[in-house]
N, C-alpha and C. Protein backbone atom coordinates (compact mmCIF):
# COMPACT_ATOMS: atom_id res chain seq x y z
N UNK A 1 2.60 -47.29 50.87
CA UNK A 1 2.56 -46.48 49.66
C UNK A 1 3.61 -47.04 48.70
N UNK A 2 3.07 -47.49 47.57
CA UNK A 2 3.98 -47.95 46.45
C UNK A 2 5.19 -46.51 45.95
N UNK A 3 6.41 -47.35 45.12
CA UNK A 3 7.34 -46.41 44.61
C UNK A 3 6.50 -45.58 43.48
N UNK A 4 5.50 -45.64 42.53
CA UNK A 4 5.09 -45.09 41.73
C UNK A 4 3.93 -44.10 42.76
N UNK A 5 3.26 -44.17 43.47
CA UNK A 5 2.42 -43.59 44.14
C UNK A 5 3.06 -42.35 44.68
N UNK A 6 4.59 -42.50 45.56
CA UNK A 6 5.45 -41.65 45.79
C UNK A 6 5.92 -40.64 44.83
N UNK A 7 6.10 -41.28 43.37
CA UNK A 7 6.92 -40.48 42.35
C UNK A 7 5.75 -39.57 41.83
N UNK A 8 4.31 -40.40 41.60
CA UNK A 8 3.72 -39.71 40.78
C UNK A 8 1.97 -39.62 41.47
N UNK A 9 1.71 -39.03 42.16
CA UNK A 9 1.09 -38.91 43.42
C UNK A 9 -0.81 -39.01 42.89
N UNK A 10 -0.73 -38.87 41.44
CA UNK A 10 -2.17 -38.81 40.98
C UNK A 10 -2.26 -39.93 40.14
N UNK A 11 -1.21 -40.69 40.13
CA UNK A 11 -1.33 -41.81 39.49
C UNK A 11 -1.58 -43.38 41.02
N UNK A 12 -2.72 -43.46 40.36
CA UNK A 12 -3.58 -44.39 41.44
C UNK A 12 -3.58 -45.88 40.64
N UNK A 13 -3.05 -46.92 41.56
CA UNK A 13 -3.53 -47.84 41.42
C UNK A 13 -4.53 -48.79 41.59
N UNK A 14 -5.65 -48.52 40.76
CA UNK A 14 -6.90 -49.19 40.76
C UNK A 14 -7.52 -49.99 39.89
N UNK A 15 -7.41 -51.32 40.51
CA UNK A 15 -7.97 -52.37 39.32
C UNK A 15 -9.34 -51.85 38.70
N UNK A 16 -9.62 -52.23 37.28
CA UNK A 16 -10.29 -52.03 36.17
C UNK A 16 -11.58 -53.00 36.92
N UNK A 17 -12.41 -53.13 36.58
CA UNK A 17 -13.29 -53.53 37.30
C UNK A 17 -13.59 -54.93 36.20
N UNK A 18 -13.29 -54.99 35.16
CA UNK A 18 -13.50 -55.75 34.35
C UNK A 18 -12.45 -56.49 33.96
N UNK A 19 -11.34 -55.76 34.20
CA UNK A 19 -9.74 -56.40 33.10
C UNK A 19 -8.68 -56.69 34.27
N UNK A 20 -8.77 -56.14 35.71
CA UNK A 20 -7.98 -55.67 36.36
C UNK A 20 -6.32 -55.26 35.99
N UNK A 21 -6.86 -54.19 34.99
CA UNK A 21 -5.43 -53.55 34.83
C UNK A 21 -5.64 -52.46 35.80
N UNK A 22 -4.18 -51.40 35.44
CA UNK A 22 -3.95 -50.68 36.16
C UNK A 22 -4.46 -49.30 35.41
N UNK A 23 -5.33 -48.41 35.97
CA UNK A 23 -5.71 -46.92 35.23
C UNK A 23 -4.99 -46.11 35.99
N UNK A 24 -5.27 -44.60 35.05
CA UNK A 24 -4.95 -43.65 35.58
C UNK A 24 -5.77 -42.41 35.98
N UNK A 25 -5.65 -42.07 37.07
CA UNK A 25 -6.52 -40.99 37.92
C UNK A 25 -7.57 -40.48 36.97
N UNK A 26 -8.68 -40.11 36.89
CA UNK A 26 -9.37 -39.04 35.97
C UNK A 26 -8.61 -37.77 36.00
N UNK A 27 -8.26 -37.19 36.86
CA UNK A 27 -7.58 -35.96 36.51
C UNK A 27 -6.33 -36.09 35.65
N UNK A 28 -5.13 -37.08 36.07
CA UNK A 28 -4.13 -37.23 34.72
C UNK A 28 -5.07 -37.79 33.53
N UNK A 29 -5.75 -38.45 33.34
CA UNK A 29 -6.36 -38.00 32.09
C UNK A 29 -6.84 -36.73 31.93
N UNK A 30 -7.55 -36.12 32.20
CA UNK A 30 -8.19 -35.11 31.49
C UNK A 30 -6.78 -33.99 31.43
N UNK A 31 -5.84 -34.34 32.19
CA UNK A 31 -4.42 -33.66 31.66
C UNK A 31 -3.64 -33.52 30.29
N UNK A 32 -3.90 -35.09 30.24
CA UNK A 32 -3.44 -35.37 28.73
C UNK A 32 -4.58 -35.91 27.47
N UNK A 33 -5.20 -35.61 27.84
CA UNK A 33 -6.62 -35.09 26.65
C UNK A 33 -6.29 -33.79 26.22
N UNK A 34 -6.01 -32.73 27.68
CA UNK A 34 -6.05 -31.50 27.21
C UNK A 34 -4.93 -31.14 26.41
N UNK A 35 -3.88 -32.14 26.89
CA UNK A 35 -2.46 -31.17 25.91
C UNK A 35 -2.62 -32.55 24.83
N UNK A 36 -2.76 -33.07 24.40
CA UNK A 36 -3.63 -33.94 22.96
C UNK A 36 -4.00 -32.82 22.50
N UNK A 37 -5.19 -32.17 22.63
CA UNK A 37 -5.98 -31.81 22.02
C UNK A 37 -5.36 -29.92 21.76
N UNK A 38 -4.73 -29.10 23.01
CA UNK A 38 -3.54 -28.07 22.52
C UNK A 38 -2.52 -28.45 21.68
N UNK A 39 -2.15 -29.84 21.56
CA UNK A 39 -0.85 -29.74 20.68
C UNK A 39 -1.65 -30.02 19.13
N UNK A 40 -2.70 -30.62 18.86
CA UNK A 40 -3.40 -30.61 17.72
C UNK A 40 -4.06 -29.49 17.32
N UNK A 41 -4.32 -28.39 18.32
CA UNK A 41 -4.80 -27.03 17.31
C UNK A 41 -3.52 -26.59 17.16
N UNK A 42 -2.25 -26.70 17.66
CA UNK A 42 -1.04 -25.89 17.39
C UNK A 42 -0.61 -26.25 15.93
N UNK A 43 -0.60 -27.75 15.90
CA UNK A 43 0.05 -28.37 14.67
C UNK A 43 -0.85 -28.03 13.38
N UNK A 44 -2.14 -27.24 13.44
CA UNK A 44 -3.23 -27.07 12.48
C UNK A 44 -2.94 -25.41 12.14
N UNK A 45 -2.27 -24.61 13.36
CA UNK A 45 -2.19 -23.83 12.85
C UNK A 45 -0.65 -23.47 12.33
N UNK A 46 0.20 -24.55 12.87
CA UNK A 46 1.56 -24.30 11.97
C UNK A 46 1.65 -24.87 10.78
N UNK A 47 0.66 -25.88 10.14
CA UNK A 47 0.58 -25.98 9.15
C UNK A 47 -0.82 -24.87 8.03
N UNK A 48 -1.26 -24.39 8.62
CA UNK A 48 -1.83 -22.96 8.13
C UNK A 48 -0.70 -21.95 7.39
N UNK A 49 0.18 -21.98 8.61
CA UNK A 49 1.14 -20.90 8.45
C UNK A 49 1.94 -21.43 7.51
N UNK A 50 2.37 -22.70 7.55
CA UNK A 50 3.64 -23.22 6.24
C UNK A 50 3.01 -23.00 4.78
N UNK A 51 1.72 -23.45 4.59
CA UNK A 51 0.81 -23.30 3.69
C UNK A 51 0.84 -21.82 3.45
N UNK A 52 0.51 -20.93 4.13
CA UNK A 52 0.59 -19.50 3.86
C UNK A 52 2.02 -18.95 3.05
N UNK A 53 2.81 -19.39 3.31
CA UNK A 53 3.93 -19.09 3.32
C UNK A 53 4.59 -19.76 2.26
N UNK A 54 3.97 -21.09 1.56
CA UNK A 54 4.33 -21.67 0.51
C UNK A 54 3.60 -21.38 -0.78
N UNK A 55 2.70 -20.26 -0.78
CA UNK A 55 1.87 -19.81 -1.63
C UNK A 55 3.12 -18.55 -2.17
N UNK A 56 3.06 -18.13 -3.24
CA UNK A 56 4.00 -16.95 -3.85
C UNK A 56 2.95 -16.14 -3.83
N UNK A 57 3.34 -14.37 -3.91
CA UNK A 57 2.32 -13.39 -3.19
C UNK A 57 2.47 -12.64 -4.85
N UNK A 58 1.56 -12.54 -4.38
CA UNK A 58 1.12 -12.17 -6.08
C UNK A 58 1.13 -10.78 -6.33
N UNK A 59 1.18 -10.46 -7.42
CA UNK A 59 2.18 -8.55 -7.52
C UNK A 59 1.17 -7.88 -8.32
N UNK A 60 0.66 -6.91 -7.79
CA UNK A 60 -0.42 -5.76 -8.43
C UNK A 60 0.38 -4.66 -8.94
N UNK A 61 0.48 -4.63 -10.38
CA UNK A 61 1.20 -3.41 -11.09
C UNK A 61 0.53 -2.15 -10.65
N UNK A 62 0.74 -0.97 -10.45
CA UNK A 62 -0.14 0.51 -9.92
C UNK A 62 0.49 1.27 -11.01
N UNK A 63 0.89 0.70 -11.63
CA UNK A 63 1.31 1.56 -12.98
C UNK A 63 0.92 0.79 -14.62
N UNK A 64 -0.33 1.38 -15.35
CA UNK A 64 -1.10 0.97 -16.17
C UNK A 64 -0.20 0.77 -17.50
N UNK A 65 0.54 0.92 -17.80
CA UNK A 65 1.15 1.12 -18.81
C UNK A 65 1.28 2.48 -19.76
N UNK A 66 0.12 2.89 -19.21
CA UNK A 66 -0.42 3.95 -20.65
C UNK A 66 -0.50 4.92 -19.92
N UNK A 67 -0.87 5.65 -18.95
CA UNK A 67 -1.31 7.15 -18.51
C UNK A 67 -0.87 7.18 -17.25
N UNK A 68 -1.45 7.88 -16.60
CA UNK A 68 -1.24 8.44 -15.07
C UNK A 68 -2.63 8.43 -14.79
N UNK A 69 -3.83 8.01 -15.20
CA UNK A 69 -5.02 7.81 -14.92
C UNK A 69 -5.31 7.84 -13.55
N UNK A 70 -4.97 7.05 -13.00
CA UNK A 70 -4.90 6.23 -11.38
C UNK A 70 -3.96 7.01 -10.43
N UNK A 71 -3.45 7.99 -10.58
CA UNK A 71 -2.54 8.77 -9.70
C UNK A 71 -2.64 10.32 -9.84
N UNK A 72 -2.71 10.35 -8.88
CA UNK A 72 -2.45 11.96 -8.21
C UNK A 72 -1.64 12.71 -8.25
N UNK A 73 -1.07 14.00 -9.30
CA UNK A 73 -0.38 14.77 -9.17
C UNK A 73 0.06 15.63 -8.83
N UNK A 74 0.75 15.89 -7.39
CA UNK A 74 0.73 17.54 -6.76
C UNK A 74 2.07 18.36 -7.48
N UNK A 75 2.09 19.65 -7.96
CA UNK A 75 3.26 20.08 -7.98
C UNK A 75 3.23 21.19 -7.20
N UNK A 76 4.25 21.59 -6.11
CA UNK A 76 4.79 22.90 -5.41
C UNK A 76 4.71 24.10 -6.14
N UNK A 77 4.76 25.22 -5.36
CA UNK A 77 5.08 26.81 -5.80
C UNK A 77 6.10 26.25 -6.47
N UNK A 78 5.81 27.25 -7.92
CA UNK A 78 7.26 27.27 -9.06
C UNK A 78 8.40 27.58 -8.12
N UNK A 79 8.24 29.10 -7.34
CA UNK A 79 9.04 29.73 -6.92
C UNK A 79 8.63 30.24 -5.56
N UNK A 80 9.45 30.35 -4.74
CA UNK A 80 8.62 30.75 -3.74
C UNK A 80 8.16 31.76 -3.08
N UNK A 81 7.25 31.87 -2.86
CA UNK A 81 6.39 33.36 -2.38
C UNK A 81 5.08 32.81 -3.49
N UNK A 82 5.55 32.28 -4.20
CA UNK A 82 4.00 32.14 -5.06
C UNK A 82 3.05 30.80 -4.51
N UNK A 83 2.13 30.72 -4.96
CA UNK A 83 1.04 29.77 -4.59
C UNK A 83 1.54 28.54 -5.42
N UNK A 84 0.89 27.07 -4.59
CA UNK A 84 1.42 26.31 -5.57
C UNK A 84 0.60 25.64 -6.98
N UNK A 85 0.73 24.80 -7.74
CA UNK A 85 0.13 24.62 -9.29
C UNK A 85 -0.87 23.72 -9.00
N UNK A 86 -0.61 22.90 -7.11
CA UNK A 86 -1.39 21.87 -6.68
C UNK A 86 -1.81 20.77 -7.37
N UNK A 87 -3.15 19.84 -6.99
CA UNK A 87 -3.26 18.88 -7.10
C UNK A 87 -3.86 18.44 -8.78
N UNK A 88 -3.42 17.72 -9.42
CA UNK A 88 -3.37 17.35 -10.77
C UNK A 88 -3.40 18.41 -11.81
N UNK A 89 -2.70 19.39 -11.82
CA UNK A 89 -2.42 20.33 -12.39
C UNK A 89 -0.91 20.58 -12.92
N UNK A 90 -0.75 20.09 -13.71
CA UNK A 90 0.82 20.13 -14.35
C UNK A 90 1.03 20.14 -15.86
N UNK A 91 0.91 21.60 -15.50
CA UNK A 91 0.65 22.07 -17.02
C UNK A 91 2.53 22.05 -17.88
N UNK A 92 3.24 21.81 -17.28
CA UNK A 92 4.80 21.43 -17.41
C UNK A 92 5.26 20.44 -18.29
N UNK A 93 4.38 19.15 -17.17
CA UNK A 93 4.60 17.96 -17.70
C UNK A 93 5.57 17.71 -17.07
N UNK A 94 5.37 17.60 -15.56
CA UNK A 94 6.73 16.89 -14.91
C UNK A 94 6.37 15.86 -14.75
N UNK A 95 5.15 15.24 -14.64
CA UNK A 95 5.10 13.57 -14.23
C UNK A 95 4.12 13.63 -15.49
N UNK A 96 5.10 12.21 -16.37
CA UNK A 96 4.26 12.07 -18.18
C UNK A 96 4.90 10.37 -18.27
N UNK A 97 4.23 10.29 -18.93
CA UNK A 97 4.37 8.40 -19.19
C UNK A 97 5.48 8.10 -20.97
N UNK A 98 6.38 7.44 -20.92
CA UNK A 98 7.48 7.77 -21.91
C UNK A 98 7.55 6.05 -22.05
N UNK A 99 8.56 6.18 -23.87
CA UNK A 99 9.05 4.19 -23.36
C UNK A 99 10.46 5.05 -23.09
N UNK A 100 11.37 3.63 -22.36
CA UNK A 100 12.34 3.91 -22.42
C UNK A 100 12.69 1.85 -22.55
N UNK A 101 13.99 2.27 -23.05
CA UNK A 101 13.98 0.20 -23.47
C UNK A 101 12.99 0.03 -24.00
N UNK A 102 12.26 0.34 -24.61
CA UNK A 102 11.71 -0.17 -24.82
C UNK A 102 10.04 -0.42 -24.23
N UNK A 103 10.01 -0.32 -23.29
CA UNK A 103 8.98 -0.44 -22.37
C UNK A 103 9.03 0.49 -21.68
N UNK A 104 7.13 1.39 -21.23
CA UNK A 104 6.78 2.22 -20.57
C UNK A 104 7.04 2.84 -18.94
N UNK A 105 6.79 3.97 -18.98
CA UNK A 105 8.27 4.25 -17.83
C UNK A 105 7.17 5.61 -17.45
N UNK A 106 7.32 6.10 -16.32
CA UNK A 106 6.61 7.12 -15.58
C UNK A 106 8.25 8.01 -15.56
N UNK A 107 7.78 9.62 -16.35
CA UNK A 107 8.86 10.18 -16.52
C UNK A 107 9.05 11.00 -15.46
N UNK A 108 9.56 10.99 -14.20
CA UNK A 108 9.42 12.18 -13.50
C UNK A 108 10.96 13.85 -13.57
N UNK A 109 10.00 15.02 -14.63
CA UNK A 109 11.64 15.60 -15.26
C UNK A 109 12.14 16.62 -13.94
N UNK A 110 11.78 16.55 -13.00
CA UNK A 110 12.53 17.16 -11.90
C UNK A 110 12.53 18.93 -11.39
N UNK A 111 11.81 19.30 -12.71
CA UNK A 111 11.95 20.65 -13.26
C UNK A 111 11.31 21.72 -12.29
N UNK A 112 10.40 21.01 -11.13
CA UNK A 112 9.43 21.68 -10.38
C UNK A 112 9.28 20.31 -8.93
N UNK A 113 9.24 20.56 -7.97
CA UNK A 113 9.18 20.19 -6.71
C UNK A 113 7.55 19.49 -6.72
N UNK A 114 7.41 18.52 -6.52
CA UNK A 114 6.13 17.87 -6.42
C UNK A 114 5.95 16.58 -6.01
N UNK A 115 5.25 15.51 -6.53
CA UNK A 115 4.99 14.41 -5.46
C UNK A 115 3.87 14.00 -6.48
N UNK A 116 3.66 11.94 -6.41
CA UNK A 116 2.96 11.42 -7.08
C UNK A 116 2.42 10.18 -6.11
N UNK A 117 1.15 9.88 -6.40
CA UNK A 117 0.40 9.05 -5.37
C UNK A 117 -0.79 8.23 -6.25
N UNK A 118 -0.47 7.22 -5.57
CA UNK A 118 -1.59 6.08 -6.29
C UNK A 118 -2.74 6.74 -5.36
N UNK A 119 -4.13 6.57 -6.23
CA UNK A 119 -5.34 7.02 -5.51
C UNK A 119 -5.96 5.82 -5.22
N UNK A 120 -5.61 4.47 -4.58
CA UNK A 120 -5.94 3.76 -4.03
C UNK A 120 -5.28 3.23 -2.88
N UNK A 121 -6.11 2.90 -2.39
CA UNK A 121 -5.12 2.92 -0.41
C UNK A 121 -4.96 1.72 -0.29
N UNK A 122 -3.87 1.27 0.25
CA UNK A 122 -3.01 0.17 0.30
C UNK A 122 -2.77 -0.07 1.71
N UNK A 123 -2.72 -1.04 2.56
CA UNK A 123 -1.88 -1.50 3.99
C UNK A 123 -1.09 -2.97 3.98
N UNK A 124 0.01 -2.82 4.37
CA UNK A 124 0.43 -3.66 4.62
C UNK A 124 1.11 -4.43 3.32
N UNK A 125 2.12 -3.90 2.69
CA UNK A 125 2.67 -4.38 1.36
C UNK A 125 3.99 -4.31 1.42
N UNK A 126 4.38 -4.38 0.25
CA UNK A 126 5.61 -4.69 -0.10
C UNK A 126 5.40 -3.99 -1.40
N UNK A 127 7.06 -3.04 -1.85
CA UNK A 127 6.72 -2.70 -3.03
C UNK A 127 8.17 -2.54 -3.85
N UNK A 128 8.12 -2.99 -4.87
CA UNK A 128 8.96 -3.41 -5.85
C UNK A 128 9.30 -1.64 -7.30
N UNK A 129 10.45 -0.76 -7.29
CA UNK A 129 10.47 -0.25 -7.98
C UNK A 129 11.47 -0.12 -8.82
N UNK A 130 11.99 0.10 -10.01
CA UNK A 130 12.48 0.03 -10.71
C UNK A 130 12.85 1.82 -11.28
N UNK A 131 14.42 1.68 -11.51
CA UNK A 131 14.36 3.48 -11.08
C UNK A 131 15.56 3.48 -12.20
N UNK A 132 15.35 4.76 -12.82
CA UNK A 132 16.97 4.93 -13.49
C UNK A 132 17.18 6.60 -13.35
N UNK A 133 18.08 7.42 -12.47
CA UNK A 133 18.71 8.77 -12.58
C UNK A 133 18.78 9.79 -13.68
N UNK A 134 18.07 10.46 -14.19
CA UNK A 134 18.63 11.88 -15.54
C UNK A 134 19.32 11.95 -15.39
N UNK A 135 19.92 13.29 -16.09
CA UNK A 135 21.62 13.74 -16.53
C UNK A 135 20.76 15.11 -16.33
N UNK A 136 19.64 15.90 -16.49
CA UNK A 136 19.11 16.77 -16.51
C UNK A 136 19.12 17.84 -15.33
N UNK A 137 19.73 18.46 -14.57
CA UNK A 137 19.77 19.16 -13.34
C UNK A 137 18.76 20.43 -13.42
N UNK A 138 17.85 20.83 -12.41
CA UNK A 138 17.06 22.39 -12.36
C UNK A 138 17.33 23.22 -11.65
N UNK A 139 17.57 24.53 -11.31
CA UNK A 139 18.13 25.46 -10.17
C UNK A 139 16.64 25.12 -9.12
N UNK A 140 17.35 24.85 -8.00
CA UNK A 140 17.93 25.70 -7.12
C UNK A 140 19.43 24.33 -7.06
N UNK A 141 19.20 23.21 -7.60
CA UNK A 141 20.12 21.93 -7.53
C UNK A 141 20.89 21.78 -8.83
N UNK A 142 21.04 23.06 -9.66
CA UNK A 142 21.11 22.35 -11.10
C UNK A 142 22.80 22.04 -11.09
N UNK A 143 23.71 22.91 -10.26
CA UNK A 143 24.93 22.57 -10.03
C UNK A 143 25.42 21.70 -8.45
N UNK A 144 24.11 20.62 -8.24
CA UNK A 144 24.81 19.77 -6.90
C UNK A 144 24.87 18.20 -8.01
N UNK A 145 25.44 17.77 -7.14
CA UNK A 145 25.78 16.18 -7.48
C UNK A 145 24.46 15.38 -7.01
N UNK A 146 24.07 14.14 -7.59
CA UNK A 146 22.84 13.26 -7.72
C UNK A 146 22.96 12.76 -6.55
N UNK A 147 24.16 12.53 -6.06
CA UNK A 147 24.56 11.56 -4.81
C UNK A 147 24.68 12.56 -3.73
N UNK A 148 24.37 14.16 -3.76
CA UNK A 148 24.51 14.87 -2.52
C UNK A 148 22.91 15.01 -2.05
N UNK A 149 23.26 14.72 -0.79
CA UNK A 149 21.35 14.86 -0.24
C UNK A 149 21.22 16.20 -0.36
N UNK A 150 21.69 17.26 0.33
CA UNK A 150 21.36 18.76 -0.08
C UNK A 150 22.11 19.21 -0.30
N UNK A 151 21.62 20.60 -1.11
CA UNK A 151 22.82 21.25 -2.00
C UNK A 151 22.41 22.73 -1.24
């Protein structure tokens, strides 16, 4: 038994029938066909992924400029024990579209407990907002601080 036969037990020395070189087993080939051919779908899909990833993700405004068209307005009981003013009903005007700088701004005046929702369903995002604090306070909070979670 040769030193390579010992080391590497599927590697056979058998003259070529034509060239008399030395081959290797059919099974170490079809070994390294197979990881050839795994390391070439890997490298197809890490370059998928670099490609994915070298693309910039492109940003869907949900705010039209002009109205509240596209969103859902709930407001809470004024007070409580009463029923609430519910869904797009805000006869107040706590959520209204304003400029401020210059450019259009979703006003929300705080004055009544409620909640605003894009009416299109979204998974899997990322979302970018832009926010600036009143000076305006309403009871039951109108004497807590902006920075206290509850008052």
């Amino acid at each position: 038994m040769s030193h390579h036969e010992r080391r590497f037990p599927s590697w056979k020395e058998t003259p070529s029938p034509d060239l008399g070189r030395v081959t290797l087993d059919s099974g170490l080939k079809t070994f390294w066909v197979a990881g050839a051919v795994i390391l070439l779908l890997f490298s197809f899909i890490f370059a998928a992924a670099a490609a994915e990833e070298g693309t910039a993700p492109t940003w869907k405004s949900l705010f039209n400029g002009k109205d509240l068209s596209n969103w859902d307005k709930y407001i809470a009981p004024p007070k409580e024990g009463e029923p609430p003013l519910g869904l797009n009903n805000d006869p107040r005007g706590v959520f209204t579209v304003v400029q401020v700088d210059g450019a259009p701004a979703i006003r929300v005046s705080g004055e009544m407990f409620g909640g605003i929702t894009e009416r299109e369903e979204f998974d899997n995002f990322h979302i970018r907002v832009e926010y600036k604090w009143g000076t305006k306070r309403w009871p039951p909070r109108a004497a807590c601080s902006k920075r206290a979670p509850r008052c």
